[in-house]
Protein backbone atom coordinates (compact mmCIF):
# COMPACT_ATOMS: atom_id res chain seq x y z
CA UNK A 1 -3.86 9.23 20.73
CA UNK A 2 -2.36 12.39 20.27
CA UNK A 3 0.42 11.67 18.19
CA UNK A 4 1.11 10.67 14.31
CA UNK A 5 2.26 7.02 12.39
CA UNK A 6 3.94 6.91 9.48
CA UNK A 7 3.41 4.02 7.84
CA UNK A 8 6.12 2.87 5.10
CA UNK A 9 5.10 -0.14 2.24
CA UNK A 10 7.47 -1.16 -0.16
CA UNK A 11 7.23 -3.83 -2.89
CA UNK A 12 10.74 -6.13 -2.47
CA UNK A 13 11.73 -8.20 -5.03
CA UNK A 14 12.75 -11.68 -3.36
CA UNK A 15 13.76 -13.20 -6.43
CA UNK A 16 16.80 -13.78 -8.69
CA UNK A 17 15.54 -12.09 -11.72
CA UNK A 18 14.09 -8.60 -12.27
CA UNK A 19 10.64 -7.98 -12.00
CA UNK A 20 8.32 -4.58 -12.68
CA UNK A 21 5.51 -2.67 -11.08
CA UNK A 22 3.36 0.22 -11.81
CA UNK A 23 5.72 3.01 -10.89
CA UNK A 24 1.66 5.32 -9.88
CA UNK A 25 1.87 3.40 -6.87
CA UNK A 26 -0.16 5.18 -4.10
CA UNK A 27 -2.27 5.03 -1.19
CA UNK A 28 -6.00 4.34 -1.75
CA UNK A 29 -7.56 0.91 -1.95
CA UNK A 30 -6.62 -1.14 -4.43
CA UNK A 31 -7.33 0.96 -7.67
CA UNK A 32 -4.13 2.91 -6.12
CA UNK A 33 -2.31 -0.36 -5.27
CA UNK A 34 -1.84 -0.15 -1.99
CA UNK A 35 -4.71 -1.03 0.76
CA UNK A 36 -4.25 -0.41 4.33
CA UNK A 37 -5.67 -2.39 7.13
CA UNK A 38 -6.36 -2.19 10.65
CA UNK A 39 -7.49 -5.00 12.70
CA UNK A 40 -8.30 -4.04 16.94
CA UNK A 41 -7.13 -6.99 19.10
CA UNK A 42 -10.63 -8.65 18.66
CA UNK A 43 -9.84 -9.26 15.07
CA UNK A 44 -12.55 -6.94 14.26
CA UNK A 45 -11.89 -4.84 10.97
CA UNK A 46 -11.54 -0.72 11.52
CA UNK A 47 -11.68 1.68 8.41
CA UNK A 48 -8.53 3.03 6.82
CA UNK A 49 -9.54 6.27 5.84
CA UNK A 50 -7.41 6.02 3.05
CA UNK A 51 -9.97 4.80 0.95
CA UNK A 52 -10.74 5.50 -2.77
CA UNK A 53 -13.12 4.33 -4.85
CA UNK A 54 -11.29 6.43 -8.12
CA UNK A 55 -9.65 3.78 -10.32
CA UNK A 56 -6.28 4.91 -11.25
CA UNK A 57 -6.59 6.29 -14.70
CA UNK A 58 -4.98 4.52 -17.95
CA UNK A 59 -1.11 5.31 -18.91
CA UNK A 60 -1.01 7.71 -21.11
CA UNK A 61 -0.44 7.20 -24.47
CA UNK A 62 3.12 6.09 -25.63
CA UNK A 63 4.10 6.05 -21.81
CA UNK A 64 7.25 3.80 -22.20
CA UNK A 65 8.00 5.12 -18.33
CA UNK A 66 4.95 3.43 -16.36
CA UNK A 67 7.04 0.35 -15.40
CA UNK A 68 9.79 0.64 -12.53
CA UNK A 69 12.36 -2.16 -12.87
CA UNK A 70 13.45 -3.91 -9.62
CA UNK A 71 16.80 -5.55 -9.66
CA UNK A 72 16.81 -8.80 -6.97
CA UNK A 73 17.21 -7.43 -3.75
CA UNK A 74 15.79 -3.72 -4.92
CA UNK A 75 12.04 -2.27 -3.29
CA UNK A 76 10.13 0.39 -4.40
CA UNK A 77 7.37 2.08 -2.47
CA UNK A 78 5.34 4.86 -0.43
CA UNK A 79 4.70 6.25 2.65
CA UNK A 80 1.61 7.81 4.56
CA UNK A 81 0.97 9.86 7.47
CA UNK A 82 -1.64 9.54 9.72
CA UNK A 83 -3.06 11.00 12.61
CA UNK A 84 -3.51 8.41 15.36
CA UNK A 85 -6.73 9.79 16.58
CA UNK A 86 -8.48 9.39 13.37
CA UNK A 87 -7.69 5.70 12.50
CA UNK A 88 -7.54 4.29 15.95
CA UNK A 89 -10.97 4.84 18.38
CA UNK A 90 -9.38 4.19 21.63
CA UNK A 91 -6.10 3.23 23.10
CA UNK A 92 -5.37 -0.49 22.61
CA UNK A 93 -3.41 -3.25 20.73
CA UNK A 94 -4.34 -2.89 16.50
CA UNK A 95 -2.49 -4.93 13.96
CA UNK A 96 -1.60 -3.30 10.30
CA UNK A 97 -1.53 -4.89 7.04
CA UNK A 98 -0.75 -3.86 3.78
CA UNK A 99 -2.28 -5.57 0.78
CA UNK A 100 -0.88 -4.42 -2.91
CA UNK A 101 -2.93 -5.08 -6.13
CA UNK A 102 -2.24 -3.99 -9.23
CA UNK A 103 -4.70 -2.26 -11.78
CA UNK A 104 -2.41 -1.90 -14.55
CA UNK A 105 -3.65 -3.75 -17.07
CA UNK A 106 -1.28 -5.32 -20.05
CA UNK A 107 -3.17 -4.03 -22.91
CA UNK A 108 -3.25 -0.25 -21.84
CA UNK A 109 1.12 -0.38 -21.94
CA UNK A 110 3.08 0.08 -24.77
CA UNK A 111 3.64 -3.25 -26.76
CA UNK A 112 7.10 -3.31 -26.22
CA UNK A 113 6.38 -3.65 -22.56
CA UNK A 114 3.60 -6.14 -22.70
CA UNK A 115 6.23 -9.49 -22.09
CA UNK A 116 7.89 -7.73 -19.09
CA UNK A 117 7.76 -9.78 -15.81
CA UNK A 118 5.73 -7.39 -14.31
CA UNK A 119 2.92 -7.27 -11.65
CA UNK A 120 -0.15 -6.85 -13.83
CA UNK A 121 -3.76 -6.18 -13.07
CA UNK A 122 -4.62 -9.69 -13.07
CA UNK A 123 -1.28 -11.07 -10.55
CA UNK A 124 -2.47 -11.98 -6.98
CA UNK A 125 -2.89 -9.66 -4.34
CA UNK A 126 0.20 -9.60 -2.38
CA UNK A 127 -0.41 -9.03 1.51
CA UNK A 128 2.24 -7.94 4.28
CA UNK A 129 3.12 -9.45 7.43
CA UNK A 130 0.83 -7.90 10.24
CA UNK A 131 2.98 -5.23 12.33
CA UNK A 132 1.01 -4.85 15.52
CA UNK A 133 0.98 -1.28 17.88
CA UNK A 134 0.22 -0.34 21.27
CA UNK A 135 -2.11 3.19 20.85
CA UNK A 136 -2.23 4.61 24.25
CA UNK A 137 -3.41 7.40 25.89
CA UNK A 138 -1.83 10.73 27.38
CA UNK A 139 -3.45 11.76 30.86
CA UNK A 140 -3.42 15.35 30.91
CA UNK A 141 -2.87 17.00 34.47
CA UNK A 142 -6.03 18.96 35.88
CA UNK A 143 -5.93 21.60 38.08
């Protein structure tokens, strides 16, 4: 309880052709693109505190740099750092889940990027695998 998690998402691309993605990815719901969440062992839904309700602004104008290309094979992503005490109430077994969305919408780019294969505001959400954790507890000695 004590302690911090770093918790690493990445986009992989599993295909055989490249594929693009907002390179503003970032923590913060889905108007940042990536969503955390934590489940307790009930199934019961806890709050990520990493919660925005700020929609990531437009690219800015002429931005030819607001896609990142992803070869087959390549990932592209973030990391956060939390503090266990403040996203987990008591010691126990909690599942995490990423979901990614993106906000980027296709008529904000650059024409010349508008028929890229790229993850646009309107592609599904894409959801991770859950990774579960054991949060326990330190007993501290009293004298």
């Amino acid at each position: 309880m004590h302690d911090g998690i770093k918790i690493n998402a990445a986009l992989q691309n599993d295909g055989n052709a490249p594929a693009y993605v907002d390179r503003r990815i970032d923590w913060g719901g889905l108007g940042g693109g990536l969503k955390l969440e934590i489940m307790d062992e009930q199934g019961k839904a806890l709050p990520a505190r990493l919660e925005s309700d700020a929609p990531m602004p437009p690219p800015k104008e002429g931005d030819t740099s607001i896609l990142i290309r992803l070869e087959p094979g390549f990932l592209y992503g973030s990391y956060a750092q939390l503090d266990v005490k403040d996203f987990f109430p008591k010691p126990g077994r909690y599942s995490l889940r990423v979901a990614y969305g993106s906000s980027l919408m296709k008529d904000l780019v650059v024409p010349e990027l508008r028929d890229l294969p790229a993850l646009w505001h309107d592609s599904p959400i894409i959801i991770s695998e859950p990774v579960w954790i054991e949060v326990t507890s330190t007993a501290k000695k009293v004298r």
